[in-house]
N, C-alpha and C. Protein backbone atom coordinates (compact mmCIF):
# COMPACT_ATOMS: atom_id res chain seq x y z
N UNK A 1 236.81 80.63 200.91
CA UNK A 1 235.65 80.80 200.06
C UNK A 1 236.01 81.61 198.82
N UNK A 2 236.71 82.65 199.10
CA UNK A 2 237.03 83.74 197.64
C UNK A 2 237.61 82.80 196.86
N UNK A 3 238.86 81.77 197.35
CA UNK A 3 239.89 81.39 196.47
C UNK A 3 239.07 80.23 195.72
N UNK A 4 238.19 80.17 196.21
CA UNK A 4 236.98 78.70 195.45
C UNK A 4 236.74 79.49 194.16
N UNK A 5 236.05 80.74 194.84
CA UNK A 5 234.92 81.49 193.42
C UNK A 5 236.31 81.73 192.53
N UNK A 6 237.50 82.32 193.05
CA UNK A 6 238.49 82.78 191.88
C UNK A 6 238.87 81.31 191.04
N UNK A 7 238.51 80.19 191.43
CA UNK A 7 239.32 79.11 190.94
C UNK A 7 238.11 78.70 190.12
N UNK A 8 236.73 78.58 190.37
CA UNK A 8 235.76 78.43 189.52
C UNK A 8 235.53 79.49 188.56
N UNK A 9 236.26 80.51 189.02
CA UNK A 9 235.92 81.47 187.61
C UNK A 9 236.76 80.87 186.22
N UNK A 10 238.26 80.84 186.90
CA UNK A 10 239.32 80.70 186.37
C UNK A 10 238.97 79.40 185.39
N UNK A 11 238.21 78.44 186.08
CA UNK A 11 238.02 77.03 185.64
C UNK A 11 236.49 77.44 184.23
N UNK A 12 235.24 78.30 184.50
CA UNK A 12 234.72 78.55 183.96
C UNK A 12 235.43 79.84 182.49
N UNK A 13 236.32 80.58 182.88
CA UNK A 13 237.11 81.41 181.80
C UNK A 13 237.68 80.66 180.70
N UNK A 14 238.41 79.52 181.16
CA UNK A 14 238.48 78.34 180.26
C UNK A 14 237.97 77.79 179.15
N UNK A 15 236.78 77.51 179.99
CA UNK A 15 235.90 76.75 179.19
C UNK A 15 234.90 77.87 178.00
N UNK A 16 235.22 79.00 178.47
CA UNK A 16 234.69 80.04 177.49
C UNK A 16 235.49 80.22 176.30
N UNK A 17 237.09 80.57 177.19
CA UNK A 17 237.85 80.20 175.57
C UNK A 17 237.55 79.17 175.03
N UNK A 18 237.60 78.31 174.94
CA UNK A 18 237.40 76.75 174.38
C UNK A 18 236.41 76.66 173.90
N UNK A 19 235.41 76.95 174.26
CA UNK A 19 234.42 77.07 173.33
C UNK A 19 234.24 78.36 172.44
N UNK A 20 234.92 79.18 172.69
CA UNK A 20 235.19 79.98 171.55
C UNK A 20 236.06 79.89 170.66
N UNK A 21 236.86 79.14 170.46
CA UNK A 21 238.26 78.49 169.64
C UNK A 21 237.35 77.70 168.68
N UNK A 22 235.84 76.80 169.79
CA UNK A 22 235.91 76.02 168.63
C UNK A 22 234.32 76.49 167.90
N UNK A 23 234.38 77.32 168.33
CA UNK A 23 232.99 78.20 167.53
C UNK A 23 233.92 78.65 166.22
N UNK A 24 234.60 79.48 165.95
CA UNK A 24 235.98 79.65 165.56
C UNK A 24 235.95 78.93 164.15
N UNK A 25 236.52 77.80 164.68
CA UNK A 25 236.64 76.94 164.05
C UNK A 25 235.90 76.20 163.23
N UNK A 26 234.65 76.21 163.85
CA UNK A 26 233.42 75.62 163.12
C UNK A 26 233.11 76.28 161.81
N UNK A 27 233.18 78.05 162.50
CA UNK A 27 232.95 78.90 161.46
C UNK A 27 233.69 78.99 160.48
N UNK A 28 234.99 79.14 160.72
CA UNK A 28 235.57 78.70 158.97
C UNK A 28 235.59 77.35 158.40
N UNK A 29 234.91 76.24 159.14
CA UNK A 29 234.70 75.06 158.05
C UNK A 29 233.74 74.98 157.22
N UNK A 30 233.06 75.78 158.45
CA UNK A 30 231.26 76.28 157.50
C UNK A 30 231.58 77.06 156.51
N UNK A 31 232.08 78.13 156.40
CA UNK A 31 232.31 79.13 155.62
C UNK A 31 233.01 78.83 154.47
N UNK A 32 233.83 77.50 154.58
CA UNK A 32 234.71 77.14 153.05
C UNK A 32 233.82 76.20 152.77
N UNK A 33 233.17 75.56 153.40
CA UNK A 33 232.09 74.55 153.00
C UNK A 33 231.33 75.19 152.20
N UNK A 34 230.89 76.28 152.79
CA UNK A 34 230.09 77.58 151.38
C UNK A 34 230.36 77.99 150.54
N UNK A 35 231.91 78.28 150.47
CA UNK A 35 232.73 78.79 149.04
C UNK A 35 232.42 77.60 148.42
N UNK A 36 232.81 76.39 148.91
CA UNK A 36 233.03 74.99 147.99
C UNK A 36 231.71 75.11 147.29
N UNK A 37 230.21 74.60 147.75
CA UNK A 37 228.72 74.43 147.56
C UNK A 37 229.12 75.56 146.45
N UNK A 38 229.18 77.21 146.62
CA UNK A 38 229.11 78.14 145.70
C UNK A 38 229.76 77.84 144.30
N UNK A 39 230.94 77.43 144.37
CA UNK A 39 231.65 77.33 143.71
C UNK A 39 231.36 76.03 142.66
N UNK A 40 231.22 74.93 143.21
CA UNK A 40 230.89 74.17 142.12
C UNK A 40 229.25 74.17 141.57
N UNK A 41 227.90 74.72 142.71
CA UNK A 41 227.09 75.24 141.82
C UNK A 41 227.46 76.07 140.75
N UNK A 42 228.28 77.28 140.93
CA UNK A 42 228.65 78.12 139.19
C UNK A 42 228.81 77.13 138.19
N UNK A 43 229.89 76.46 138.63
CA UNK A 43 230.60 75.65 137.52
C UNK A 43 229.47 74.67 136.91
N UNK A 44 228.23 74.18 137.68
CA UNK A 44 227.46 73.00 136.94
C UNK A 44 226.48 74.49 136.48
N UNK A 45 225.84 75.17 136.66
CA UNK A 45 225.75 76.35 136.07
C UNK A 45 226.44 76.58 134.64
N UNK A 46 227.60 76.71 134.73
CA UNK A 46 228.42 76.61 133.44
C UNK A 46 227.99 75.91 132.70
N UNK A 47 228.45 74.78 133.37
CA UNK A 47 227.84 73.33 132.36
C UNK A 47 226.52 73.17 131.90
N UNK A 48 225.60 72.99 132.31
CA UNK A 48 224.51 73.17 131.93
C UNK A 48 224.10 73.95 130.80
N UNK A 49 224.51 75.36 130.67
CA UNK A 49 224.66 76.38 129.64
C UNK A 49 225.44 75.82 128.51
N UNK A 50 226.54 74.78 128.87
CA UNK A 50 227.17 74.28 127.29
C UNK A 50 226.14 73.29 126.53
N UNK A 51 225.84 72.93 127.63
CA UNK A 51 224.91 71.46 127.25
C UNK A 51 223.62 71.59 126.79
N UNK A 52 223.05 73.09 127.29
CA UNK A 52 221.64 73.46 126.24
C UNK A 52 222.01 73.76 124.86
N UNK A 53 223.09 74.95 125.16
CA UNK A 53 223.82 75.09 123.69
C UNK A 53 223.89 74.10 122.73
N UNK A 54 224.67 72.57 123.25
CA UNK A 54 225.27 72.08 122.08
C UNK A 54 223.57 71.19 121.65
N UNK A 55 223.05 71.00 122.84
CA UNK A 55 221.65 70.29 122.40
C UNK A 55 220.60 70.80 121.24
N UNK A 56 220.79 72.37 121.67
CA UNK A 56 220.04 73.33 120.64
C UNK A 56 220.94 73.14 119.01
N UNK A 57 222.25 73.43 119.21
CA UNK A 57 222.87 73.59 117.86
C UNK A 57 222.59 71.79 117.80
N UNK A 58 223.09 70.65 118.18
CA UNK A 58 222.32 69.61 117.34
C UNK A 58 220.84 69.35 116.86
N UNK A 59 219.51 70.07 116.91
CA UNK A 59 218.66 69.94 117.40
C UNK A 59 218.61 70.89 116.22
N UNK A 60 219.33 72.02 116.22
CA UNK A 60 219.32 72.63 114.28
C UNK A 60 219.60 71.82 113.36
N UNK A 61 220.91 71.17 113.85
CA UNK A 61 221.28 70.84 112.75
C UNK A 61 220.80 69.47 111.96
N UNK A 62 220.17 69.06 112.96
CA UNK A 62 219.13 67.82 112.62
C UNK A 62 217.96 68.39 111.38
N UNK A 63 217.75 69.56 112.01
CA UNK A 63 216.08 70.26 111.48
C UNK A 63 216.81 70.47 109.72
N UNK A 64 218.36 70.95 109.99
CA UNK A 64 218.44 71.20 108.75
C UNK A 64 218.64 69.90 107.35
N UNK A 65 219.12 69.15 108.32
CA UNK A 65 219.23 67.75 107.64
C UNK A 65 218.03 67.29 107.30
N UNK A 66 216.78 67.35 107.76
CA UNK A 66 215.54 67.00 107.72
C UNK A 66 214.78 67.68 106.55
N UNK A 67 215.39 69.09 106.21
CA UNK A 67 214.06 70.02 105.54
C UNK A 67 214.90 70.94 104.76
């Protein structure tokens, strides 16, 4: 009977690592998956900011052509 429970522990200890390897694991795919999302939100962030800019400076320079 003991050598059952020691062999079901042994068999359940296992499966704890293993699922902690792949908790683990999950977590840094998630976690660069977040840098990535972060990272190229800034950058269209960026962009966006050039693109009001150059809209505004054409958008003068129209007004000045006009008047």
């Amino acid at each position: 009977m003991r050598s059952a429970l020691a062999t079901k522990e042994a068999y359940l200890q296992e499966g704890r690592h293993q699922l902690e390897a792949f908790v683990r694991a999950t977590k840094a795919v998630y976690d660069r998956s977040i840098a990535e999302v972060e990272w190229e939100r800034t950058a269209l962030d960026a962009e966006c900011v050039e693109v009001v800019t150059a809209r505004e400076a054409a958008a003068k320079a129209l007004r000045e052509l006009q008047g």
